[in-house]
PDB file of N, CA and C in Angstrom:
ATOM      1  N   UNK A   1     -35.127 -14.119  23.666  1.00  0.00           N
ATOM      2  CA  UNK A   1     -35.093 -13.952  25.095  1.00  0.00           C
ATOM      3  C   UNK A   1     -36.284 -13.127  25.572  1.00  0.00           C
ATOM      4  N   UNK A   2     -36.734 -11.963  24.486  1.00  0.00           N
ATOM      5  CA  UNK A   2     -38.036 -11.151  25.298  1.00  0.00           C
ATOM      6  C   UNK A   2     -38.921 -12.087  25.474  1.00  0.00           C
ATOM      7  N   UNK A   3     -38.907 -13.022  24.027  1.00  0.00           N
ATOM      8  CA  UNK A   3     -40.456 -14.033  24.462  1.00  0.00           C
ATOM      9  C   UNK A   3     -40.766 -14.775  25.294  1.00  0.00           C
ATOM     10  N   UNK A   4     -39.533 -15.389  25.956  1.00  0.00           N
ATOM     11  CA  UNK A   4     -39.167 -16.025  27.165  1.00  0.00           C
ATOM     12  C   UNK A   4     -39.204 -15.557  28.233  1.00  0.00           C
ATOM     13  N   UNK A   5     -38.619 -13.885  28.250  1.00  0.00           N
ATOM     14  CA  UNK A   5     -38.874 -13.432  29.736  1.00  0.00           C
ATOM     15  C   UNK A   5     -40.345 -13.450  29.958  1.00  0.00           C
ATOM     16  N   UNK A   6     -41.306 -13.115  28.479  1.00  0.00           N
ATOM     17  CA  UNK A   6     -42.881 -12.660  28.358  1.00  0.00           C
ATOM     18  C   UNK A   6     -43.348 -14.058  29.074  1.00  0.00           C
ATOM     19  N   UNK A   7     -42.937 -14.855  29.257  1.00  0.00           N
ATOM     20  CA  UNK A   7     -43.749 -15.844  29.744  1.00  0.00           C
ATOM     21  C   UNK A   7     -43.578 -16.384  30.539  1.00  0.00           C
ATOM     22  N   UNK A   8     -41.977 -16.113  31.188  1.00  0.00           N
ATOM     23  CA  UNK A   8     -41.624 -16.250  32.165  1.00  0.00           C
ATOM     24  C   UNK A   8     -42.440 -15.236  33.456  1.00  0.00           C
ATOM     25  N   UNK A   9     -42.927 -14.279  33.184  1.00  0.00           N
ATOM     26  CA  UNK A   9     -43.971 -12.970  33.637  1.00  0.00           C
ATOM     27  C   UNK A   9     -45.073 -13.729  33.666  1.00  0.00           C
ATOM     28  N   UNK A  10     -45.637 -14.220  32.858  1.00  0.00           N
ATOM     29  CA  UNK A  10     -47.145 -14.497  33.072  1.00  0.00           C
ATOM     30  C   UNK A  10     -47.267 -16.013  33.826  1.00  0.00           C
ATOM     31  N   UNK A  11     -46.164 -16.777  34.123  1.00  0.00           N
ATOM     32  CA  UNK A  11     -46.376 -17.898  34.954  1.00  0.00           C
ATOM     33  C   UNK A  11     -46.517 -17.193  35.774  1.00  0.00           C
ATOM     34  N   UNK A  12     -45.677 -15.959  36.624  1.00  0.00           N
ATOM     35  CA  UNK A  12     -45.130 -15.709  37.830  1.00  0.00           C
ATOM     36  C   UNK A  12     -46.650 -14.966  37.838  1.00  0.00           C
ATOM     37  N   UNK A  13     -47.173 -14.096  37.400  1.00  0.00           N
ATOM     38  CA  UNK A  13     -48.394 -13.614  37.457  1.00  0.00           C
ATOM     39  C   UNK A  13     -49.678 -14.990  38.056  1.00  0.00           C
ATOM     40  N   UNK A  14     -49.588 -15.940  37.244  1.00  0.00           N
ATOM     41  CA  UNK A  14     -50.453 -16.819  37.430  1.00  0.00           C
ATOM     42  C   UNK A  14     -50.609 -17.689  38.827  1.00  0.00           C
ATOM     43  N   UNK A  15     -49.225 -17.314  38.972  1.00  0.00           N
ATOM     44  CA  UNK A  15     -48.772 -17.993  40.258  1.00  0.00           C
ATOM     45  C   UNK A  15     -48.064 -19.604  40.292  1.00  0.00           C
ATOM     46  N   UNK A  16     -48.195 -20.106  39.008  1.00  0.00           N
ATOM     47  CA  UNK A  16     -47.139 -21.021  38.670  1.00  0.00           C
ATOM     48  C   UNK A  16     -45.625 -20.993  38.750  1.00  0.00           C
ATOM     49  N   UNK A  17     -45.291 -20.521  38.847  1.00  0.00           N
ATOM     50  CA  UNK A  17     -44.024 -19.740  39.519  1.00  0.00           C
ATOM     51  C   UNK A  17     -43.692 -18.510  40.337  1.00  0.00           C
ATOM     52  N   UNK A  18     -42.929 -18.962  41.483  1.00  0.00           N
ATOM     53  CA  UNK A  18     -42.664 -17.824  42.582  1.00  0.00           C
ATOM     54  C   UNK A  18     -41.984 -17.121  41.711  1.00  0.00           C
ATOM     55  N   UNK A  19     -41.791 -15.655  42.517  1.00  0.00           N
ATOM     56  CA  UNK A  19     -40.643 -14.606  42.327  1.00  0.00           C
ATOM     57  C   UNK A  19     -39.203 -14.909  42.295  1.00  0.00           C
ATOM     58  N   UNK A  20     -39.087 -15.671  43.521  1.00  0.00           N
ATOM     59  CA  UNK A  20     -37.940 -16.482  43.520  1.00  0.00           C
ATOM     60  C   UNK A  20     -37.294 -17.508  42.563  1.00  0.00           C
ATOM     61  N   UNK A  21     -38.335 -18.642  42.275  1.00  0.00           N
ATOM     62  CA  UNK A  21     -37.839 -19.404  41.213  1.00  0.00           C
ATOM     63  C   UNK A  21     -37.708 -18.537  40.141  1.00  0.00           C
ATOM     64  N   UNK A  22     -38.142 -17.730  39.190  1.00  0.00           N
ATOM     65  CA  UNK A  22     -38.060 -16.861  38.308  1.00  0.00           C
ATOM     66  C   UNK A  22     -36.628 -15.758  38.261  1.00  0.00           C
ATOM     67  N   UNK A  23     -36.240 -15.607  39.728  1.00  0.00           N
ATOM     68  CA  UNK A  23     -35.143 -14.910  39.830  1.00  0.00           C
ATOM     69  C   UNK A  23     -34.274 -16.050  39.726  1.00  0.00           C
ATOM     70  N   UNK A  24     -34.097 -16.889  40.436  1.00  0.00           N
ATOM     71  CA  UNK A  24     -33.004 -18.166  39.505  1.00  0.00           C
ATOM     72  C   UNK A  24     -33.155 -18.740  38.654  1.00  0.00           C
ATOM     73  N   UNK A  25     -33.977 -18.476  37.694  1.00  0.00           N
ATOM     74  CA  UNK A  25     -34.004 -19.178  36.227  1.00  0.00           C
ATOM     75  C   UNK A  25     -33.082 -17.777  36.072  1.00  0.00           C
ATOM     76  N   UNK A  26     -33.598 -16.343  35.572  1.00  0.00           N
ATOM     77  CA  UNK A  26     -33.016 -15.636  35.451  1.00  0.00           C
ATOM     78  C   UNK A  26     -31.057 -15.831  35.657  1.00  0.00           C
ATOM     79  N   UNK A  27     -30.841 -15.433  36.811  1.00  0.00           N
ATOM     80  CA  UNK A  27     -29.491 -16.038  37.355  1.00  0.00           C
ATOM     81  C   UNK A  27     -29.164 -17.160  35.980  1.00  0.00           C
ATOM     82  N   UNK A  28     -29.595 -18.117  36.022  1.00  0.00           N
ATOM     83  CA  UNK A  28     -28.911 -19.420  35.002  1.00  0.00           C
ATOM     84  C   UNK A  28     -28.926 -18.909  33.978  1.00  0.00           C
ATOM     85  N   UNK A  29     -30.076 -18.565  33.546  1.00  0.00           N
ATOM     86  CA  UNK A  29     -29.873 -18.308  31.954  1.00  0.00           C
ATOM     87  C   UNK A  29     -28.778 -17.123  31.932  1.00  0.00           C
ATOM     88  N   UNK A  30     -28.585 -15.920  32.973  1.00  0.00           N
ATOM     89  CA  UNK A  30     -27.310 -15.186  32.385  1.00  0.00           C
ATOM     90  C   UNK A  30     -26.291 -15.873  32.549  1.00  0.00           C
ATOM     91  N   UNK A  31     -25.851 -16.852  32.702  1.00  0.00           N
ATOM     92  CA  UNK A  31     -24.805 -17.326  32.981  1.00  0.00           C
ATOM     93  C   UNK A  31     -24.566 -17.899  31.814  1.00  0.00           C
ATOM     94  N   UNK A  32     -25.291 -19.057  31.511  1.00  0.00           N
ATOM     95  CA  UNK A  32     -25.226 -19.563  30.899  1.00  0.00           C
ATOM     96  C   UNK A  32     -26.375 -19.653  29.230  1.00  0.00           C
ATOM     97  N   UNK A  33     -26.291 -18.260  29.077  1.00  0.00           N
ATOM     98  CA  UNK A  33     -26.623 -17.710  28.133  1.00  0.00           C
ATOM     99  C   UNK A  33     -25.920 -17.762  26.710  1.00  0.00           C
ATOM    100  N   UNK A  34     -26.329 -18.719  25.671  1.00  0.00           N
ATOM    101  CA  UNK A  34     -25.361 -18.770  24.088  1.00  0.00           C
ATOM    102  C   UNK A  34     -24.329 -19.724  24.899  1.00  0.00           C
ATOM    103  N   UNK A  35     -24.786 -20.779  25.514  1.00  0.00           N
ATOM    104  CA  UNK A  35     -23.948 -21.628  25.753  1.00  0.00           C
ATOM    105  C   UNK A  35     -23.154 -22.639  24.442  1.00  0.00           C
ATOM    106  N   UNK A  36     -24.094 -23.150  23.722  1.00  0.00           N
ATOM    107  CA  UNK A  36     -23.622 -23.834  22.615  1.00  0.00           C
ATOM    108  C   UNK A  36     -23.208 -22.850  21.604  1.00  0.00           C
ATOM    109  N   UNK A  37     -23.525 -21.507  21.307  1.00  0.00           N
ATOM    110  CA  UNK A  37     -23.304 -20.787  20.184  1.00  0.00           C
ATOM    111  C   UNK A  37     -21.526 -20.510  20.415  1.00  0.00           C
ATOM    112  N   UNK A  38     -21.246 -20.029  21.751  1.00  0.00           N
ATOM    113  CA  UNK A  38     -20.198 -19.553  21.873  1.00  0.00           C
ATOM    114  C   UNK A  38     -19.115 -20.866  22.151  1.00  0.00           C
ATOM    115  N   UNK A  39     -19.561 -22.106  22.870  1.00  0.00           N
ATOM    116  CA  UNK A  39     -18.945 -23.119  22.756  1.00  0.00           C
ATOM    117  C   UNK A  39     -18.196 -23.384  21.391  1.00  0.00           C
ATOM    118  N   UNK A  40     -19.408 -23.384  20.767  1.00  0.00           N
ATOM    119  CA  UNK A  40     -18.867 -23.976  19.144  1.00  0.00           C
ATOM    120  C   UNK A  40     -17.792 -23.007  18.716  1.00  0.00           C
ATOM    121  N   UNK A  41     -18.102 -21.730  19.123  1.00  0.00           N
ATOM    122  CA  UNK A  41     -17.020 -20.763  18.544  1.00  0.00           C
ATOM    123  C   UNK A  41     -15.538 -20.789  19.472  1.00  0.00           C
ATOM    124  N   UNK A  42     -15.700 -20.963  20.612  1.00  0.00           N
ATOM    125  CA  UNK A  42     -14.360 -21.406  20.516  1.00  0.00           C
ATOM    126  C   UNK A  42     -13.083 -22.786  20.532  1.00  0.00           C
ATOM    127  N   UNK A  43     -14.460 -23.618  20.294  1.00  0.00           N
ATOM    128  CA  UNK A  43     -14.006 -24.971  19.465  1.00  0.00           C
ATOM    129  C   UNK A  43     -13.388 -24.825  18.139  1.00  0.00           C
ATOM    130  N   UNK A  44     -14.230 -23.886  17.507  1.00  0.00           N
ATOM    131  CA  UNK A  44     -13.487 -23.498  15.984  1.00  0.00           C
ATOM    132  C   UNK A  44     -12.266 -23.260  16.458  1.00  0.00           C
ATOM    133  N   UNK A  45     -11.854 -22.160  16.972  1.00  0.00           N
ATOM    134  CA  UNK A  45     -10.793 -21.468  17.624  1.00  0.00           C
ATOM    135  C   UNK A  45      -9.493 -22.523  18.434  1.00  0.00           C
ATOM    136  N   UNK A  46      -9.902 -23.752  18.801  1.00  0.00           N
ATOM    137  CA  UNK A  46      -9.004 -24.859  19.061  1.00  0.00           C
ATOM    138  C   UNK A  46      -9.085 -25.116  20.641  1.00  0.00           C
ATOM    139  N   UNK A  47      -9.995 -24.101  21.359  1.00  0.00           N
ATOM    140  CA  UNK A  47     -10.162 -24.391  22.331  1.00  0.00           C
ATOM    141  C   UNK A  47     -10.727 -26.135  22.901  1.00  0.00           C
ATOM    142  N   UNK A  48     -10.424 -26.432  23.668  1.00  0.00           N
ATOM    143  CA  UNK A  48     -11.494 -27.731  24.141  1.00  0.00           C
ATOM    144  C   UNK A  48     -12.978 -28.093  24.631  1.00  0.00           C
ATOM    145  N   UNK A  49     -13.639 -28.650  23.921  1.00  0.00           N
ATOM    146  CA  UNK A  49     -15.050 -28.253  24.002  1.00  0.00           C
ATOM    147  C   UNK A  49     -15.499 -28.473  25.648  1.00  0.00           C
ATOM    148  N   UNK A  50     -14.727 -29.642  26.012  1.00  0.00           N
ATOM    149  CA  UNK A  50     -14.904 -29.724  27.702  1.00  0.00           C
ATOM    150  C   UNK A  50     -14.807 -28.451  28.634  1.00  0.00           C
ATOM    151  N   UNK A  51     -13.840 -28.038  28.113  1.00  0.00           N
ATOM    152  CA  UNK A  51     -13.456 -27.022  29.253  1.00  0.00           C
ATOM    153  C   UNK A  51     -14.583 -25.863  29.325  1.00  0.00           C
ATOM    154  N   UNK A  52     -15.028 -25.837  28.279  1.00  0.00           N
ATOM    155  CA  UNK A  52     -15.389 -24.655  27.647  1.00  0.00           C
ATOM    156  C   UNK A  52     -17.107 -24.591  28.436  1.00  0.00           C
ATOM    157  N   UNK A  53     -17.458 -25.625  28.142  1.00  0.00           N
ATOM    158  CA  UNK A  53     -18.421 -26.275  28.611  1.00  0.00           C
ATOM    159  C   UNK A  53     -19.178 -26.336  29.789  1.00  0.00           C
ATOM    160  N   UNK A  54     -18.099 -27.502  30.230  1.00  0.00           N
ATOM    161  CA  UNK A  54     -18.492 -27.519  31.396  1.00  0.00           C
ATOM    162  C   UNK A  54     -18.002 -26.421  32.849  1.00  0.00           C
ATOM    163  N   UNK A  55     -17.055 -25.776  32.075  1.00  0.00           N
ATOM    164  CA  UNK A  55     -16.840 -24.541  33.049  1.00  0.00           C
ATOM    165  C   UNK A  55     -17.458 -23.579  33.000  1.00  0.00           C
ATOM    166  N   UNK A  56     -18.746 -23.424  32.059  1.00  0.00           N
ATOM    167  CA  UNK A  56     -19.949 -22.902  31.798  1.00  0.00           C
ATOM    168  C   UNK A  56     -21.019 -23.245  32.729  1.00  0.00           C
ATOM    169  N   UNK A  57     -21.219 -24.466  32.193  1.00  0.00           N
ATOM    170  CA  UNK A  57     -22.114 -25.199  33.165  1.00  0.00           C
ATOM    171  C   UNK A  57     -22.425 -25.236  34.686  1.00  0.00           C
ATOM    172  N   UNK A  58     -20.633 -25.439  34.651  1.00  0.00           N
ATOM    173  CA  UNK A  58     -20.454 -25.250  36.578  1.00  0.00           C
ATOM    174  C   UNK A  58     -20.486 -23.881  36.825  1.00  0.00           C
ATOM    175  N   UNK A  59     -20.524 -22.968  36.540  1.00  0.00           N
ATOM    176  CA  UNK A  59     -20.552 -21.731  36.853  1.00  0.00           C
ATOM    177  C   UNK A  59     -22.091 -21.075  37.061  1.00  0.00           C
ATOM    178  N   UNK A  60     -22.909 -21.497  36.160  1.00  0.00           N
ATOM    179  CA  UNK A  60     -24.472 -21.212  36.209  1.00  0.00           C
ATOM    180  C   UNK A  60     -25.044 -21.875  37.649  1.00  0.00           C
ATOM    181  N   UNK A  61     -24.340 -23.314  37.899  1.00  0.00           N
ATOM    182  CA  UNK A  61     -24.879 -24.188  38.859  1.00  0.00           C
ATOM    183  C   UNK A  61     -24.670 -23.544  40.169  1.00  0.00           C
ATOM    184  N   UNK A  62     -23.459 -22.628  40.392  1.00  0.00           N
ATOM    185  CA  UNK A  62     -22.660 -22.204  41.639  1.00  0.00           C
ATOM    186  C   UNK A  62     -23.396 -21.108  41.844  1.00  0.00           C
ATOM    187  N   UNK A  63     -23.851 -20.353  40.683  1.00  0.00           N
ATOM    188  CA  UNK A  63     -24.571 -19.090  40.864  1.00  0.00           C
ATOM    189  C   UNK A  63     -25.904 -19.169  41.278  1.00  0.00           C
ATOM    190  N   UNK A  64     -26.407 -20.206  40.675  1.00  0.00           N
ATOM    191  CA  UNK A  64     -28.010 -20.446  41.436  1.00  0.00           C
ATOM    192  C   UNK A  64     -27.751 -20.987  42.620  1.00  0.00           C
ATOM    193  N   UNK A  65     -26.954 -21.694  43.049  1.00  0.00           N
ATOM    194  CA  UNK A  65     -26.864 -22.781  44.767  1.00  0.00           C
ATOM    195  C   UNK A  65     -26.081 -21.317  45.482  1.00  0.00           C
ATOM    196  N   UNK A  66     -25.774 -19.945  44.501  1.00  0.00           N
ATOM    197  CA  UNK A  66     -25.092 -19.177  45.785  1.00  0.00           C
ATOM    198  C   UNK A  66     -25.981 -18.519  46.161  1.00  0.00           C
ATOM    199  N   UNK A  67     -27.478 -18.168  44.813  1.00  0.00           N
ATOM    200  CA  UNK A  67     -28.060 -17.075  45.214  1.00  0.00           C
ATOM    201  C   UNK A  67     -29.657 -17.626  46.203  1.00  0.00           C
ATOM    202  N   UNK A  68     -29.471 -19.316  46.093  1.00  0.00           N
ATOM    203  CA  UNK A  68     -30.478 -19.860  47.085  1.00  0.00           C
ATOM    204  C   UNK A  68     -29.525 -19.639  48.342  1.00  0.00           C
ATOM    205  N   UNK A  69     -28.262 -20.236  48.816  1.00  0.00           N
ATOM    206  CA  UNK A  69     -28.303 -19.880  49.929  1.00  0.00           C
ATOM    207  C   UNK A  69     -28.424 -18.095  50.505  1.00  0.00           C
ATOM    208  N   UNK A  70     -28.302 -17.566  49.732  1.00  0.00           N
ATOM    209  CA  UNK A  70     -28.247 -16.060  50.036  1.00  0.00           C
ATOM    210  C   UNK A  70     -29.644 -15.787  50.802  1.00  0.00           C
ATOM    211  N   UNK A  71     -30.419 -16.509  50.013  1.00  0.00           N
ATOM    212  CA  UNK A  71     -31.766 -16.455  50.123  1.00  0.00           C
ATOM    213  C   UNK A  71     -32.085 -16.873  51.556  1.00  0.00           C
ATOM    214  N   UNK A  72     -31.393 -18.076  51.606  1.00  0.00           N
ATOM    215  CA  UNK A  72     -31.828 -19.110  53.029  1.00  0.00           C
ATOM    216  C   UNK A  72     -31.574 -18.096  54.129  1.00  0.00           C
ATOM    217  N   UNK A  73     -30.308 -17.549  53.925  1.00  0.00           N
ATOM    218  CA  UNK A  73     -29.384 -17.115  55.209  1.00  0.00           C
ATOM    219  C   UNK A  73     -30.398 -15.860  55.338  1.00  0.00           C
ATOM    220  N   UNK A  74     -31.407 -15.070  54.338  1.00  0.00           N
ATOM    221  CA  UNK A  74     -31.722 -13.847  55.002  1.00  0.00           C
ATOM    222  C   UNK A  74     -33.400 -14.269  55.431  1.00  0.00           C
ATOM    223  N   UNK A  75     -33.758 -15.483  55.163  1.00  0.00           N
ATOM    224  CA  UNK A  75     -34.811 -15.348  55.654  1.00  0.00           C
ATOM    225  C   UNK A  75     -34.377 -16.436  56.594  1.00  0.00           C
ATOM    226  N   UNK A  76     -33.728 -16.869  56.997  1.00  0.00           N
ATOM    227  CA  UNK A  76     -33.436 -17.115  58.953  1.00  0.00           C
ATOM    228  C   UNK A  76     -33.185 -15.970  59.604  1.00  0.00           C
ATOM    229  N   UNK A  77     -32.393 -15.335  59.228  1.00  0.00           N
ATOM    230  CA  UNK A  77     -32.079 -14.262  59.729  1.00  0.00           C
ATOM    231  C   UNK A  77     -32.846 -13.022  59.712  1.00  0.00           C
TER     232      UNK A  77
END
């Protein structure tokens, strides 16, 4: 993850990526951070890989579409 944030820094430096996009990659990846590692683990465990999953998935998605509109609403406002 450091090497990733490291370069996630030097796009945003370069200007290949805004501040913004960089703050919602951020956002996703905590969300949905060790998505397959922890999936698998509680598949071992008997859980259902769907649920597990995609209620992962949808949760990263809700968090980036909440923290763009957050975004929208303060720069209209």
């Amino acid at each position: 993850m450091a090497y990733g944030a490291a370069i996630m820094i030097d796009e945003v430096e370069q200007g290949r990526l805004t501040r913004h996009e960089a703050n919602l990659a951020n956002h996703h990846l905590g969300v949905s951070h060790s998505l397959l590692e922890d999936t698998m683990l509680f598949v071992a465990m008997g859980i259902s890989f769907w649920w597990i999953f995609l209620t992962r998935l949808a949760l990263a998605m809700v968090a980036v579409w909440t923290m763009r509109g957050i975004k929208r609403l303060r720069v209209r406002g």
